[in-house]
ModelCIF file with pLDDT and N, C-alpha, C, O atoms, coordinates in Angstrom:
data_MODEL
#
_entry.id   MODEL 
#
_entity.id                         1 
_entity.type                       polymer 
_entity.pdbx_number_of_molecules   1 
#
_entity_poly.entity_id                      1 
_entity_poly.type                           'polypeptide(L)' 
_entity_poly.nstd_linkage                   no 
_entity_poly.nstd_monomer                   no 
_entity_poly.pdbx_seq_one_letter_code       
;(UNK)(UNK)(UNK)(UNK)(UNK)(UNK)(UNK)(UNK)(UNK)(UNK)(UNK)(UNK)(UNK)(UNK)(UNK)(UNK)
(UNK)(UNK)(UNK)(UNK)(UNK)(UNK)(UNK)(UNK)(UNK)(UNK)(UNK)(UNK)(UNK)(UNK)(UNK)(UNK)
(UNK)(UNK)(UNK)(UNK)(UNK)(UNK)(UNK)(UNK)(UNK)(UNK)(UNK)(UNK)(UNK)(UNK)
;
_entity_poly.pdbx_seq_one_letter_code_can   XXXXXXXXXXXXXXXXXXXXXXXXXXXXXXXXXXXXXXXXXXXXXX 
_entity_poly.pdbx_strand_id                 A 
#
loop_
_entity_poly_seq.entity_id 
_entity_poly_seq.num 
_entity_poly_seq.mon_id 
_entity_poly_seq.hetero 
1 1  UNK n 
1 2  UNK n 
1 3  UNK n 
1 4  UNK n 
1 5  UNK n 
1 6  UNK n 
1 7  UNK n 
1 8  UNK n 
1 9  UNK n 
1 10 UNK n 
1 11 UNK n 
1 12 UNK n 
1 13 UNK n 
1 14 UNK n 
1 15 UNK n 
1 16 UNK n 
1 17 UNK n 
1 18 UNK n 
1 19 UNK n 
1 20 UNK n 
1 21 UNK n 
1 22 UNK n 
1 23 UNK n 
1 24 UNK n 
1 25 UNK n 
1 26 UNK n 
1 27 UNK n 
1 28 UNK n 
1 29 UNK n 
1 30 UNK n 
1 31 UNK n 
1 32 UNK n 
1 33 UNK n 
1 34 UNK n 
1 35 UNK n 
1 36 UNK n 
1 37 UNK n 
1 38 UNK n 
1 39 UNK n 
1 40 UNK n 
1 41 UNK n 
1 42 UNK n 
1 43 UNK n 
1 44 UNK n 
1 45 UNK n 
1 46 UNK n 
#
_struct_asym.id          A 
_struct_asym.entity_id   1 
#
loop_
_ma_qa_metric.id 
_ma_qa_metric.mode 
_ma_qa_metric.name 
_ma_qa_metric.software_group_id 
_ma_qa_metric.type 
1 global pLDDT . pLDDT 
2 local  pLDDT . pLDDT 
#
_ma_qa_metric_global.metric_id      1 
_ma_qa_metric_global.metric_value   96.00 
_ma_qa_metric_global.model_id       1 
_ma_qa_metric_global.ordinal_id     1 
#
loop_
_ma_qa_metric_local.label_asym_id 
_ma_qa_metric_local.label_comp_id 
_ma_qa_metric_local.label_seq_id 
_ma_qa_metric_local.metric_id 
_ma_qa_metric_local.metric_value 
_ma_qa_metric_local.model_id 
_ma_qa_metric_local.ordinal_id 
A UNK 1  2 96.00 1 1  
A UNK 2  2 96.00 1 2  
A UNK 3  2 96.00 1 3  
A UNK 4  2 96.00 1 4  
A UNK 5  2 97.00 1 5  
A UNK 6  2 95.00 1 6  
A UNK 7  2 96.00 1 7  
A UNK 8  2 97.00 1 8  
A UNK 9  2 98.00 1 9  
A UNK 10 2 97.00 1 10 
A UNK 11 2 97.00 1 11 
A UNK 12 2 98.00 1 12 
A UNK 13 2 98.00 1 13 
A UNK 14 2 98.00 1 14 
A UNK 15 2 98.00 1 15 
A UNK 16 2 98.00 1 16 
A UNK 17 2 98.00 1 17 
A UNK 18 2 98.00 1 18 
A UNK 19 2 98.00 1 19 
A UNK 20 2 98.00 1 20 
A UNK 21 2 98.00 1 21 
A UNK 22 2 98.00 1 22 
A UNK 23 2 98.00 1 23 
A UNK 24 2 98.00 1 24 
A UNK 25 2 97.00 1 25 
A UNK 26 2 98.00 1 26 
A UNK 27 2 97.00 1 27 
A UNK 28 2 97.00 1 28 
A UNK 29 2 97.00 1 29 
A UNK 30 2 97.00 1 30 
A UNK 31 2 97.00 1 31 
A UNK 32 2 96.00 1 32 
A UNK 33 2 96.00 1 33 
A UNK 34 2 96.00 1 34 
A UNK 35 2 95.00 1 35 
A UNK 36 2 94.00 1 36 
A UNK 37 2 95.00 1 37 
A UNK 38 2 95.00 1 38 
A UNK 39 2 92.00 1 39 
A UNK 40 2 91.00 1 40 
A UNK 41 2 91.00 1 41 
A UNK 42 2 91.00 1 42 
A UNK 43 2 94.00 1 43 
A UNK 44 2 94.00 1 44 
A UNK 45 2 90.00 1 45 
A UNK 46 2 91.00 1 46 
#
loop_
_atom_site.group_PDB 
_atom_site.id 
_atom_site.type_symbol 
_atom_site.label_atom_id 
_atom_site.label_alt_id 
_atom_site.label_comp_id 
_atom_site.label_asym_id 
_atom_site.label_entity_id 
_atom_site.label_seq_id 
_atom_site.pdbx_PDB_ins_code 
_atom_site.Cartn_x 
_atom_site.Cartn_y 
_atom_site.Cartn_z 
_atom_site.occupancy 
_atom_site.B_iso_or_equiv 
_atom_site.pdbx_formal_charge 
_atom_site.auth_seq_id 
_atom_site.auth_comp_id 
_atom_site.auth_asym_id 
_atom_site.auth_atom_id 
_atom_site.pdbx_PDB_model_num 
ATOM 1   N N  . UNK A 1 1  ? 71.290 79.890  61.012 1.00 96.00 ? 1  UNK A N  1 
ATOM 2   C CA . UNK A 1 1  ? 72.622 79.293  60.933 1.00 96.00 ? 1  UNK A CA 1 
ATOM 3   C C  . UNK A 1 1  ? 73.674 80.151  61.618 1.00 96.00 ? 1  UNK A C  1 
ATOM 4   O O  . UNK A 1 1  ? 73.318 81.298  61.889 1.00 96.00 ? 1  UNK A O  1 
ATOM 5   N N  . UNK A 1 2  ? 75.059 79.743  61.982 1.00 96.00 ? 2  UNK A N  1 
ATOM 6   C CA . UNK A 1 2  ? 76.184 80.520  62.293 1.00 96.00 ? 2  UNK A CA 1 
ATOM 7   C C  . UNK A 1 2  ? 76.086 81.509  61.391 1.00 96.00 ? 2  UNK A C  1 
ATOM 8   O O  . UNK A 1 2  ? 75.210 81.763  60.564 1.00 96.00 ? 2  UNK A O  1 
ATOM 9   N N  . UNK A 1 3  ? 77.342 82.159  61.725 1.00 96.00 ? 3  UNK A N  1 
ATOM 10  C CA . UNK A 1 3  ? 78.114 83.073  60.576 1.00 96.00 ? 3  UNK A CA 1 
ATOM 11  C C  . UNK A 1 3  ? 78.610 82.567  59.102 1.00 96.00 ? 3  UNK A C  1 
ATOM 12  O O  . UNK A 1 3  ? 79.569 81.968  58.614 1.00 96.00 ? 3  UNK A O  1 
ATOM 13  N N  . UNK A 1 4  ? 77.558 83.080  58.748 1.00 96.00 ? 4  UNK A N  1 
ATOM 14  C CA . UNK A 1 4  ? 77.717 82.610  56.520 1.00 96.00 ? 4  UNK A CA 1 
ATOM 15  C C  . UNK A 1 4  ? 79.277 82.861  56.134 1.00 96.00 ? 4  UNK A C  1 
ATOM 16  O O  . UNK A 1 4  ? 79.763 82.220  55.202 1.00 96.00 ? 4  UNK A O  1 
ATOM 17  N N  . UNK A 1 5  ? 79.868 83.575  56.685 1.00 97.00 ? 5  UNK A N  1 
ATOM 18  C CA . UNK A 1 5  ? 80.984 84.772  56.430 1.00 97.00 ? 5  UNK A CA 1 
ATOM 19  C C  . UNK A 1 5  ? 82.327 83.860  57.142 1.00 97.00 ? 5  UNK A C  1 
ATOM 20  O O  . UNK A 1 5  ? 83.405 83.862  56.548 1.00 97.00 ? 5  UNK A O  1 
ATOM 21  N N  . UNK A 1 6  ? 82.218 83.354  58.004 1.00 95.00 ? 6  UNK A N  1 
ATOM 22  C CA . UNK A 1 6  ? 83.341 82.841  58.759 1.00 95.00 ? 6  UNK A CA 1 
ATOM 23  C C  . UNK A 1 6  ? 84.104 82.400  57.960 1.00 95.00 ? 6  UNK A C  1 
ATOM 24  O O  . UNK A 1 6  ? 83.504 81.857  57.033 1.00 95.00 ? 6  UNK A O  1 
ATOM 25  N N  . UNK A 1 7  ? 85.767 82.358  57.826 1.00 96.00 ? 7  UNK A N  1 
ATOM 26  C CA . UNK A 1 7  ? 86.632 82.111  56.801 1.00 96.00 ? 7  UNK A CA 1 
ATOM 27  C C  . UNK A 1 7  ? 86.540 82.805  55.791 1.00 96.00 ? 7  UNK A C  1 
ATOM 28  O O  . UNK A 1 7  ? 87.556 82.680  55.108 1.00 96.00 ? 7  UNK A O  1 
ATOM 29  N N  . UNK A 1 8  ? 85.895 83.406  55.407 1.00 97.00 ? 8  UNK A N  1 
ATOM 30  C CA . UNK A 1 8  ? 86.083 84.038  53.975 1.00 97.00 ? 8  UNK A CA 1 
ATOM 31  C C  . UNK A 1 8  ? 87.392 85.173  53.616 1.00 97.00 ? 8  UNK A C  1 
ATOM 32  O O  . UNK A 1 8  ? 87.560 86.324  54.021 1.00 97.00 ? 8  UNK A O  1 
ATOM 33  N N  . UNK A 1 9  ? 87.912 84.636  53.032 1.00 98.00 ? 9  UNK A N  1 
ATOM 34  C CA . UNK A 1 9  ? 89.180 85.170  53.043 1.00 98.00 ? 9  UNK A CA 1 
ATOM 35  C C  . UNK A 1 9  ? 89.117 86.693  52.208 1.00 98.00 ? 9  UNK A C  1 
ATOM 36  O O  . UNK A 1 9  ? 89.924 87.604  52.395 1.00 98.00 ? 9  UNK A O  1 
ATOM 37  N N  . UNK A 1 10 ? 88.075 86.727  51.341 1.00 97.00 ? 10 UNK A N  1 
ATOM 38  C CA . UNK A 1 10 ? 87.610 87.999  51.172 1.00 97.00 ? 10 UNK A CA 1 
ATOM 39  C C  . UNK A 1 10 ? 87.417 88.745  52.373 1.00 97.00 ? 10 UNK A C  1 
ATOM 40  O O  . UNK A 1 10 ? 88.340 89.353  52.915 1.00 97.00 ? 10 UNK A O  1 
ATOM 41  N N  . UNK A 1 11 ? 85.992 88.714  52.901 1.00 97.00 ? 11 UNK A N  1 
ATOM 42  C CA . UNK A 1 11 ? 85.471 89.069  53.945 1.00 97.00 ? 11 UNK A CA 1 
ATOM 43  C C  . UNK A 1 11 ? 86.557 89.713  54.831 1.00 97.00 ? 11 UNK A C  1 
ATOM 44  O O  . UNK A 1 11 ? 86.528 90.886  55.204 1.00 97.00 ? 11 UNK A O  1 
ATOM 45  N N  . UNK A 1 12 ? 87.775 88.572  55.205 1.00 98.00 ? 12 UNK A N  1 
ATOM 46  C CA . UNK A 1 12 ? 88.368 88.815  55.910 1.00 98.00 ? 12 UNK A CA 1 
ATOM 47  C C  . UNK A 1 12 ? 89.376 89.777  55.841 1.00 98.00 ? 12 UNK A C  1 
ATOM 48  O O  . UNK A 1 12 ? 89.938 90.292  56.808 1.00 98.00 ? 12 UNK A O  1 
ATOM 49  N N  . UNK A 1 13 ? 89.575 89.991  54.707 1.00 98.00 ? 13 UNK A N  1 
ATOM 50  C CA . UNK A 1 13 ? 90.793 91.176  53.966 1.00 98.00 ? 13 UNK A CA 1 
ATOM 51  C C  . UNK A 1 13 ? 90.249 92.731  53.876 1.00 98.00 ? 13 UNK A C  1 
ATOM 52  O O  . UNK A 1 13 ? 90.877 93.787  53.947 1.00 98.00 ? 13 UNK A O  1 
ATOM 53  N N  . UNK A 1 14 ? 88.747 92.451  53.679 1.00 98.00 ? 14 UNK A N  1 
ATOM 54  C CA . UNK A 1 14 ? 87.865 94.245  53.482 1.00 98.00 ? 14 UNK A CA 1 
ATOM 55  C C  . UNK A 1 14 ? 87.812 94.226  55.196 1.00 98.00 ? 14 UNK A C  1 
ATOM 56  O O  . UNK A 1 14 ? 88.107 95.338  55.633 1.00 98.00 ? 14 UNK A O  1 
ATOM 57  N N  . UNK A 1 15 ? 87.508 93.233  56.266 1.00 98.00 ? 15 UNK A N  1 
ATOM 58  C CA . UNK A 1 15 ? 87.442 94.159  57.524 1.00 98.00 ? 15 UNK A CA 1 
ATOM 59  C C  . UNK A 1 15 ? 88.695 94.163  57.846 1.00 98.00 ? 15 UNK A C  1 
ATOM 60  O O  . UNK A 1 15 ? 88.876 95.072  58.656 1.00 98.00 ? 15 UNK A O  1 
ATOM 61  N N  . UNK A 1 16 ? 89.910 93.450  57.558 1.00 98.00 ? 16 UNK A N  1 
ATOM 62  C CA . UNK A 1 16 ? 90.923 94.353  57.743 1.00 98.00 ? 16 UNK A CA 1 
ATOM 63  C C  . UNK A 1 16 ? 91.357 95.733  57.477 1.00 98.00 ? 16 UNK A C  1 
ATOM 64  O O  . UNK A 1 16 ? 91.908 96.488  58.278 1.00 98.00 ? 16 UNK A O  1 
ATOM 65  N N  . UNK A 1 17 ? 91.080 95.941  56.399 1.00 98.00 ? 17 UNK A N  1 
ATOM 66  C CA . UNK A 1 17 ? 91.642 97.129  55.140 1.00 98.00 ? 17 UNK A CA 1 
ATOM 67  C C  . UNK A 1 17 ? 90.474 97.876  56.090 1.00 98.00 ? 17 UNK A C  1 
ATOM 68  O O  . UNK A 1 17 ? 90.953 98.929  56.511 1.00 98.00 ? 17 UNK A O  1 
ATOM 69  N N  . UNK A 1 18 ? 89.201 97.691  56.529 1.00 98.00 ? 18 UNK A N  1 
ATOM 70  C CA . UNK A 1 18 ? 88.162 98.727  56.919 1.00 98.00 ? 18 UNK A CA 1 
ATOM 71  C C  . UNK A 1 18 ? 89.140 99.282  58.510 1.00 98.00 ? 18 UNK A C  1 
ATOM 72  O O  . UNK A 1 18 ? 89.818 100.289 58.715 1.00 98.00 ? 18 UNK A O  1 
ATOM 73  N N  . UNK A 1 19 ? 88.849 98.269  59.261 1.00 98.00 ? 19 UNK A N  1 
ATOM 74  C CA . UNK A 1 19 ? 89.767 98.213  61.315 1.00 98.00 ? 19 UNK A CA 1 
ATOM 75  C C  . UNK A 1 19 ? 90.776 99.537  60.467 1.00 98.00 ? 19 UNK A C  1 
ATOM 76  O O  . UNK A 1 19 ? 90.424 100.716 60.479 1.00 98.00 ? 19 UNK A O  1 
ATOM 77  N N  . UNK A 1 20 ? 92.127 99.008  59.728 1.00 98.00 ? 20 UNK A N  1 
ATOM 78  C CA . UNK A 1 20 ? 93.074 99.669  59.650 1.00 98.00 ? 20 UNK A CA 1 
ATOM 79  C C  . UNK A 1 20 ? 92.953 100.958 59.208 1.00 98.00 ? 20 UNK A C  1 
ATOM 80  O O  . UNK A 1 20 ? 93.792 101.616 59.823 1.00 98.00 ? 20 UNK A O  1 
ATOM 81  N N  . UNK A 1 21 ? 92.329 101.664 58.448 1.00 98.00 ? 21 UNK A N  1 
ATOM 82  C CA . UNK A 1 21 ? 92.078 102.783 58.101 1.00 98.00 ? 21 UNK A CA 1 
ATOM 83  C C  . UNK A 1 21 ? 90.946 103.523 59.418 1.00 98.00 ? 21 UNK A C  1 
ATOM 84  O O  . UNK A 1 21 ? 91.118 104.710 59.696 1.00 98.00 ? 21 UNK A O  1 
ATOM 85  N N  . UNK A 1 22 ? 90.181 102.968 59.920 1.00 98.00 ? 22 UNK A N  1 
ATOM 86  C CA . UNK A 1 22 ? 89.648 103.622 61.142 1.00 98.00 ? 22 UNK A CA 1 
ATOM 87  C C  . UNK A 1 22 ? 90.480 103.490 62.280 1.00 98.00 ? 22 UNK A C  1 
ATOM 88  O O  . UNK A 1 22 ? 90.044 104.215 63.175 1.00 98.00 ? 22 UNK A O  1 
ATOM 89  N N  . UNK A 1 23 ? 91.544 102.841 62.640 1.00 98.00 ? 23 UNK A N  1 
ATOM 90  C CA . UNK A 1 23 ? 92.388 102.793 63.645 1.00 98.00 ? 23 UNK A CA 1 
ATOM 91  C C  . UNK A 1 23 ? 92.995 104.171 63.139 1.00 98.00 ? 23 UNK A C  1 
ATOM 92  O O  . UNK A 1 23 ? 92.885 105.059 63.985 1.00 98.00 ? 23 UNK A O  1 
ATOM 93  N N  . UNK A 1 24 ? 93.690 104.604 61.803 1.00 98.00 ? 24 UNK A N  1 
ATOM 94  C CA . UNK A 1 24 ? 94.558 105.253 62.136 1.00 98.00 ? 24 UNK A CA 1 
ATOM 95  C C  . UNK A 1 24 ? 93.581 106.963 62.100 1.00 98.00 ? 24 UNK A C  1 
ATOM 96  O O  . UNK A 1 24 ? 93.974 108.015 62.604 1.00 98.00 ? 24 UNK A O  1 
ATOM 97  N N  . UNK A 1 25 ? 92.677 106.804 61.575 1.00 97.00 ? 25 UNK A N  1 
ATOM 98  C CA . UNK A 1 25 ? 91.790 108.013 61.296 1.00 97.00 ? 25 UNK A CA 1 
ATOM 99  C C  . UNK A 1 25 ? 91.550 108.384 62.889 1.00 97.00 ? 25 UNK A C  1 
ATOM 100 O O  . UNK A 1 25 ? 91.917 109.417 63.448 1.00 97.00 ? 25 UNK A O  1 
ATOM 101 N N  . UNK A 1 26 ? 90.757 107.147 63.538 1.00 98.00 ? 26 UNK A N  1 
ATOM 102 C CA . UNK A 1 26 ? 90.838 107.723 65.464 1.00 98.00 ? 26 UNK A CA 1 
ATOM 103 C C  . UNK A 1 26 ? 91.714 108.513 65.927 1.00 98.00 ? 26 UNK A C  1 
ATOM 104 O O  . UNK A 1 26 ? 91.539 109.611 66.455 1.00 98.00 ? 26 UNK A O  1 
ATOM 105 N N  . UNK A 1 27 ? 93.230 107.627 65.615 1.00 97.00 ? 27 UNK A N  1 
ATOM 106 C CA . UNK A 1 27 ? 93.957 108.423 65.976 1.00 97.00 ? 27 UNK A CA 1 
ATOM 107 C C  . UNK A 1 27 ? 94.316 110.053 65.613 1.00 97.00 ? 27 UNK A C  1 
ATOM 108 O O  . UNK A 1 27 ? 94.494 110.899 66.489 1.00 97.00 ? 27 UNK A O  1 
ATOM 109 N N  . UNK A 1 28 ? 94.364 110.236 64.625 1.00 97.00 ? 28 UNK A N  1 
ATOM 110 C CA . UNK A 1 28 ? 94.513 111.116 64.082 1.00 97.00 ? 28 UNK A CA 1 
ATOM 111 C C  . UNK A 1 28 ? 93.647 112.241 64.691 1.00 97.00 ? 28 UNK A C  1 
ATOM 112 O O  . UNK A 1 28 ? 94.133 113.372 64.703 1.00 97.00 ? 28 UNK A O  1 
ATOM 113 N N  . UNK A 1 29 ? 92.069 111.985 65.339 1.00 97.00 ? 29 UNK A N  1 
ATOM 114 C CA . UNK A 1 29 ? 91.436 112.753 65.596 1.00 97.00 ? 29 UNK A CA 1 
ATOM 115 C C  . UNK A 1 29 ? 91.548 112.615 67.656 1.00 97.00 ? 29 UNK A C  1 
ATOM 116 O O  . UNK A 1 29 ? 90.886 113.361 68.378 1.00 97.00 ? 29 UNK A O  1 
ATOM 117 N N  . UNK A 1 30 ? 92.397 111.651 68.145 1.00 97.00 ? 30 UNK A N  1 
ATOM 118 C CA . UNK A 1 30 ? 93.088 111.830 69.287 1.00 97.00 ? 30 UNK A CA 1 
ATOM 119 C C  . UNK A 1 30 ? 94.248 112.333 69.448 1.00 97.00 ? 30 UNK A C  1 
ATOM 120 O O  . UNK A 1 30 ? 94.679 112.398 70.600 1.00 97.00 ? 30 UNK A O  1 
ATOM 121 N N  . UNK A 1 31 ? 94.768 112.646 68.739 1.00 97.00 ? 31 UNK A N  1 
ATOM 122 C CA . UNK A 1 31 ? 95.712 113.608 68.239 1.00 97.00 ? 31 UNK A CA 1 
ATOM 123 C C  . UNK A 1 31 ? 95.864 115.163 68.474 1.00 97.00 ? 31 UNK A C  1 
ATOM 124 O O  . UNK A 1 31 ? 96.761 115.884 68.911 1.00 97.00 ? 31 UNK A O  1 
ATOM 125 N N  . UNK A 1 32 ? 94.328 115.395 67.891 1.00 96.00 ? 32 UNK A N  1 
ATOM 126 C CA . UNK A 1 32 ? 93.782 117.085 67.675 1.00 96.00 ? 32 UNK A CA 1 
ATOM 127 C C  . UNK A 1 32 ? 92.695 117.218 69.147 1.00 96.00 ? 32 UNK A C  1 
ATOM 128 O O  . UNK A 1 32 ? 92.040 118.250 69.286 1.00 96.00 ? 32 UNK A O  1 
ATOM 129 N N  . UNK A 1 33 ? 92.579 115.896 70.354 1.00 96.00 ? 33 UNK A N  1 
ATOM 130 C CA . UNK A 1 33 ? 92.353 116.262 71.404 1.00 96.00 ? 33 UNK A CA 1 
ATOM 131 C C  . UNK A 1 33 ? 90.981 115.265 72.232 1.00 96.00 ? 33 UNK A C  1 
ATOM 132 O O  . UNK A 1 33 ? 90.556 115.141 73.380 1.00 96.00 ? 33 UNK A O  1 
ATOM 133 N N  . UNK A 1 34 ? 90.653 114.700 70.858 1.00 96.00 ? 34 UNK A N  1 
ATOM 134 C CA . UNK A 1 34 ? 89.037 113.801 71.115 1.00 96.00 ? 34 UNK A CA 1 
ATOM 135 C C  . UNK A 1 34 ? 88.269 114.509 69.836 1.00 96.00 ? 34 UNK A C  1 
ATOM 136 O O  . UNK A 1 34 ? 88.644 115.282 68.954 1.00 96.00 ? 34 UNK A O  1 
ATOM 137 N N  . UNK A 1 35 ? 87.199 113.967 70.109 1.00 95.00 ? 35 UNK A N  1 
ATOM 138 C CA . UNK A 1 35 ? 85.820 114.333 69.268 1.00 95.00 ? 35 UNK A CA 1 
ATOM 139 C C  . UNK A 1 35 ? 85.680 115.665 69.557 1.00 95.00 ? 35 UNK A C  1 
ATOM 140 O O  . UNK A 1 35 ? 86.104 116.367 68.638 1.00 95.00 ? 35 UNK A O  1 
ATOM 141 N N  . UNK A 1 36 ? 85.185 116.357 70.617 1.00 94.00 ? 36 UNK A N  1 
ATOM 142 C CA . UNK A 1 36 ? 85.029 117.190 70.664 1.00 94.00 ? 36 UNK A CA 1 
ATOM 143 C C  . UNK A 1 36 ? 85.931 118.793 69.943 1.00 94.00 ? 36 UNK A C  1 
ATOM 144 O O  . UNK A 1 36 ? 85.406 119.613 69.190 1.00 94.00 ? 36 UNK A O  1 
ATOM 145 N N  . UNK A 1 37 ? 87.119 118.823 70.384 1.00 95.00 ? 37 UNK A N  1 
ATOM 146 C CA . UNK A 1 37 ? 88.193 119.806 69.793 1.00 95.00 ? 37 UNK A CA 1 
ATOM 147 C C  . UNK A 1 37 ? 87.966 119.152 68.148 1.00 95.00 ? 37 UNK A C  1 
ATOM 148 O O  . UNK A 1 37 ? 88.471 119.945 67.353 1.00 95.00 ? 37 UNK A O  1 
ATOM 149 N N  . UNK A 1 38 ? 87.525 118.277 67.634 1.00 95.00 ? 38 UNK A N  1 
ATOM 150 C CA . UNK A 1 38 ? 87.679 117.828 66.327 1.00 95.00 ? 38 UNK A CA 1 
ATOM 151 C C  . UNK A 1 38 ? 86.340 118.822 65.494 1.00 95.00 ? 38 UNK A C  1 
ATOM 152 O O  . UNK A 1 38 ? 86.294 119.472 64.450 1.00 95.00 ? 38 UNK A O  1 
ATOM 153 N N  . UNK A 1 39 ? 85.517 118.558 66.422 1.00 92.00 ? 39 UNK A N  1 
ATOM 154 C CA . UNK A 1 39 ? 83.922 119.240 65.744 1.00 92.00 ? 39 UNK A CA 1 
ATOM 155 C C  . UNK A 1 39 ? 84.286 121.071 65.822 1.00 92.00 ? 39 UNK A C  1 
ATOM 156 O O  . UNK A 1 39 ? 84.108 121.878 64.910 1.00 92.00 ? 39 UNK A O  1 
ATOM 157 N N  . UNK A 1 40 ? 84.784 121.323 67.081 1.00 91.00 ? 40 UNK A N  1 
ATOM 158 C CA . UNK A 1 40 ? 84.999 122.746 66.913 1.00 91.00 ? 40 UNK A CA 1 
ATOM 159 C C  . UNK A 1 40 ? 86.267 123.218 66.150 1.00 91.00 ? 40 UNK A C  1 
ATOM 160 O O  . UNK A 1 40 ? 86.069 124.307 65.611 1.00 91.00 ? 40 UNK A O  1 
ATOM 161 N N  . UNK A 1 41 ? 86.868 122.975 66.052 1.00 91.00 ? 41 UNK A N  1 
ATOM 162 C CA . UNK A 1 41 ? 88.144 123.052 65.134 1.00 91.00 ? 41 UNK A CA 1 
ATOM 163 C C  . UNK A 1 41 ? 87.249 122.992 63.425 1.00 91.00 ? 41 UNK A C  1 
ATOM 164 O O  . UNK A 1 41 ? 87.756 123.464 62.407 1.00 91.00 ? 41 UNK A O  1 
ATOM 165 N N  . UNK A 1 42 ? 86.122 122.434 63.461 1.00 91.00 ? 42 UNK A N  1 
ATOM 166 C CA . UNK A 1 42 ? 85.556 121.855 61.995 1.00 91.00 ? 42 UNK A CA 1 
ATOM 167 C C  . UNK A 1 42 ? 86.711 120.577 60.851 1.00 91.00 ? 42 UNK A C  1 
ATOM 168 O O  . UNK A 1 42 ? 86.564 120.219 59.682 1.00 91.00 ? 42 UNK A O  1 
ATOM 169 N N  . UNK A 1 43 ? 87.600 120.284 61.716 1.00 94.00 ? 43 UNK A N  1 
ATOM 170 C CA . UNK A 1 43 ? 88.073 119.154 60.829 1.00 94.00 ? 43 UNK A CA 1 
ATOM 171 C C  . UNK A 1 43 ? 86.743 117.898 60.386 1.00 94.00 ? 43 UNK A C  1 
ATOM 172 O O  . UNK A 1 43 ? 86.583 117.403 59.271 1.00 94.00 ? 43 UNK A O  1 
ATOM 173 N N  . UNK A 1 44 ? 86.231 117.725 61.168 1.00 94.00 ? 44 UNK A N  1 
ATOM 174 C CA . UNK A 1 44 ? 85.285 116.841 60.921 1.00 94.00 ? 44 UNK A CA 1 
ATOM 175 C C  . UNK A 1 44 ? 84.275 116.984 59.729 1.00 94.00 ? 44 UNK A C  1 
ATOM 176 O O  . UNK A 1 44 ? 83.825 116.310 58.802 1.00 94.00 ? 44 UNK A O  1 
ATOM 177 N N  . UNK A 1 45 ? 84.182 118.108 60.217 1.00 90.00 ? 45 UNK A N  1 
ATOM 178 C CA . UNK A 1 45 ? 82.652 118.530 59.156 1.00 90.00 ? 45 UNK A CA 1 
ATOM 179 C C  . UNK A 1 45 ? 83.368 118.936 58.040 1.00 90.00 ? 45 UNK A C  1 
ATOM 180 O O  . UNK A 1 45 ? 82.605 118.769 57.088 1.00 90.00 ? 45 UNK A O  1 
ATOM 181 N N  . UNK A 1 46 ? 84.389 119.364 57.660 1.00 91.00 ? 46 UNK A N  1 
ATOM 182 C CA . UNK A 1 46 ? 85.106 119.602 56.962 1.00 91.00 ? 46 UNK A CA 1 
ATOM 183 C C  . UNK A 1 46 ? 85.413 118.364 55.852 1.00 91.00 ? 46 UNK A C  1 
ATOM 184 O O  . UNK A 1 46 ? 86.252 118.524 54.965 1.00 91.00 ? 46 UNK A O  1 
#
């Protein structure tokens, strides 16, 4: 079948709330330079 999930207004509110909190976390770690400066710095692993 299609997508079981389509419309679900649940569904649709947790991958918002999920996108928005990893949008701003990316940033945050484009910020301190990329991935890389993030791992040596140890924010990550941290």
């Amino acid at each position: 079948y299609d997508d079981l999930f389509t419309g679900s207004t649940v569904v649709e509110a947790k991958v918002a709330e999920l996108v928005a909190g990893a949008k701003a976390e990316i940033d945050r770690i484009q910020e301190m330079g990329g991935a890389v400066p993030a791992v040596e710095s140890g924010y990550m692993k941290s």
